[in-house]
C-alpha atoms as a PDB file:
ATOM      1  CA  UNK A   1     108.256  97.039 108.524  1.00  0.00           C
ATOM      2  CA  UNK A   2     110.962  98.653 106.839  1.00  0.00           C
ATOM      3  CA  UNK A   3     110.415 100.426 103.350  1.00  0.00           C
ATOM      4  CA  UNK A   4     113.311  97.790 101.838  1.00  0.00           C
ATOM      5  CA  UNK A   5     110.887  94.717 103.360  1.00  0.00           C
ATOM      6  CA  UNK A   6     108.167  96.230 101.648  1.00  0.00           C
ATOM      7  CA  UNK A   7     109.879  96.468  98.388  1.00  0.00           C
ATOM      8  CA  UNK A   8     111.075  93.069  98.967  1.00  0.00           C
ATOM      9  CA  UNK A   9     107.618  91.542  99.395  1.00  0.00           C
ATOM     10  CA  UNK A  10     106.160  93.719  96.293  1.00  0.00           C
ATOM     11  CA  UNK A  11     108.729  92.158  93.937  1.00  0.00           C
ATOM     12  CA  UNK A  12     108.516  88.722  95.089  1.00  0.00           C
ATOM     13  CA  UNK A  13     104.529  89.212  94.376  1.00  0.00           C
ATOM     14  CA  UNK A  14     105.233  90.688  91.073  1.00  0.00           C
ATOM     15  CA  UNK A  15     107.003  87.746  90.580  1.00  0.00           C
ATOM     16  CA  UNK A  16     104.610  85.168  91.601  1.00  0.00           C
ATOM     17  CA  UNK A  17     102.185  86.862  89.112  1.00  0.00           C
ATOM     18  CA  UNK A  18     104.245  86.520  86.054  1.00  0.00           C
ATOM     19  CA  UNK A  19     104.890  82.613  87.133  1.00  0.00           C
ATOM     20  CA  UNK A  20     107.764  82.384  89.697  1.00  0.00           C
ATOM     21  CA  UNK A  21     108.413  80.930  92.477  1.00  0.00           C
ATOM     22  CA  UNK A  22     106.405  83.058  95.609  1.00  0.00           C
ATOM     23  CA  UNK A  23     109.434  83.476  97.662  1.00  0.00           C
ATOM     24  CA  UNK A  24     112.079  84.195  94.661  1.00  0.00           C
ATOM     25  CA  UNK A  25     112.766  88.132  93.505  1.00  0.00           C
ATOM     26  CA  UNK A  26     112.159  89.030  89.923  1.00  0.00           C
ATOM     27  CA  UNK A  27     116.219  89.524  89.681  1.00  0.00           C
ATOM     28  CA  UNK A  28     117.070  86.125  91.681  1.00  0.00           C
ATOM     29  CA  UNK A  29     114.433  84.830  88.394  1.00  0.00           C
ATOM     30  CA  UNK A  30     115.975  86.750  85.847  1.00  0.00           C
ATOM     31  CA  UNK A  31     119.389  85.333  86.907  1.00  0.00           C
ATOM     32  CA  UNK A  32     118.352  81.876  87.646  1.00  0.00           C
ATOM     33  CA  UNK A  33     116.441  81.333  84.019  1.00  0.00           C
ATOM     34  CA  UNK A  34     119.004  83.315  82.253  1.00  0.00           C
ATOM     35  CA  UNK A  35     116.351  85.783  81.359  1.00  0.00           C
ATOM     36  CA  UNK A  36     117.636  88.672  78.814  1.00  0.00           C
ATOM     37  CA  UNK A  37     115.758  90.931  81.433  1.00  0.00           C
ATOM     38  CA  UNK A  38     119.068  90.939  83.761  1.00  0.00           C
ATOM     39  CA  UNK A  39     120.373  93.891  81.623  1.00  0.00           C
ATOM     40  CA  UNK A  40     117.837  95.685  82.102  1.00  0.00           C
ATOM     41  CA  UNK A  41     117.164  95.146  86.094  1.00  0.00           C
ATOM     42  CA  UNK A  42     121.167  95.463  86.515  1.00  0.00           C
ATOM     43  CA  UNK A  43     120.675  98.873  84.913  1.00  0.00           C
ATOM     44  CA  UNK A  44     117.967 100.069  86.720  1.00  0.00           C
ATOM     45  CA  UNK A  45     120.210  99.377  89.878  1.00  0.00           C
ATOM     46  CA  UNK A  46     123.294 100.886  88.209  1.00  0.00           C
ATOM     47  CA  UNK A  47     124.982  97.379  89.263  1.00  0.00           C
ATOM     48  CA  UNK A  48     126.178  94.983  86.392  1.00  0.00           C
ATOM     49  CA  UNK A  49     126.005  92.167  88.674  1.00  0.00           C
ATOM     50  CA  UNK A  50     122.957  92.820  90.837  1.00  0.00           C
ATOM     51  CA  UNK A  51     120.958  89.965  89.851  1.00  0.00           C
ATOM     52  CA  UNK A  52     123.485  87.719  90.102  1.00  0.00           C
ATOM     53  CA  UNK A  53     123.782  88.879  93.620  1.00  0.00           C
ATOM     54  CA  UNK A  54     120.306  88.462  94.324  1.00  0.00           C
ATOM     55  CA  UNK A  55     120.353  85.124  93.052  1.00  0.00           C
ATOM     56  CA  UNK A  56     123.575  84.182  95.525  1.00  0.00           C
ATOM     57  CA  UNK A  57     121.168  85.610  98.409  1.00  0.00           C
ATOM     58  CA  UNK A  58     118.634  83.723  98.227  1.00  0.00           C
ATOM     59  CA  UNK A  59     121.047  80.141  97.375  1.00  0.00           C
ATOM     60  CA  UNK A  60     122.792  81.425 101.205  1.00  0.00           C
ATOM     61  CA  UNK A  61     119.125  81.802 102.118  1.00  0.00           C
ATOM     62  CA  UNK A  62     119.690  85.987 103.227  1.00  0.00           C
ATOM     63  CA  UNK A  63     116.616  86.600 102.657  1.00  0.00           C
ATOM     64  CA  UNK A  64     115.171  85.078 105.786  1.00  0.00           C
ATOM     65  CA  UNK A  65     114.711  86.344 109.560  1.00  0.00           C
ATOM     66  CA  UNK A  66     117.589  85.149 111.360  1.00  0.00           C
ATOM     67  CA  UNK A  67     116.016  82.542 113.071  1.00  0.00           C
ATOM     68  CA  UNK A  68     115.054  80.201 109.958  1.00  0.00           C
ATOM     69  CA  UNK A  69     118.700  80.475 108.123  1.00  0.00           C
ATOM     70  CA  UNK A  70     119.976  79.319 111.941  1.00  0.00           C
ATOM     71  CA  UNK A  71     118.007  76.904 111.495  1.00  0.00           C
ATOM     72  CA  UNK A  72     116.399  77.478 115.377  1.00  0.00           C
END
């Protein structure tokens, strides 16, 4: 497992915990519910737009081993 899969799977169970959805990144959450928290996890990543982008990746389903967004 690679160390960005791992940090992956820690924030999606950090955000699971506070309420969201199991497979759903805190930023994809903070985007999607319009949470004030953006500004703050788009500064941590030095990226205005990060949890936007997170949000887009997981509508175009990136997220996923190659073989379920095929759909094979």
């Amino acid at each position: 497992m690679s160390v960005k899969q791992l940090a992956i799977a820690i924030d999606q169970l950090a955000n699971s915990v506070f309420g969201g959805y199991a497979d759903e990144t805190l930023s994809a959450r903070a985007y999607r519910t319009n949470s004030p928290l953006q500004k703050y996890i788009n500064a941590i990543f030095f990226d205005r737009n990060h949890c936007r982008e997170s949000y887009m990746a997981e509508i175009d389903r990136h997220q996923l081993p190659p073989a379920y967004r095929d759909g094979k």
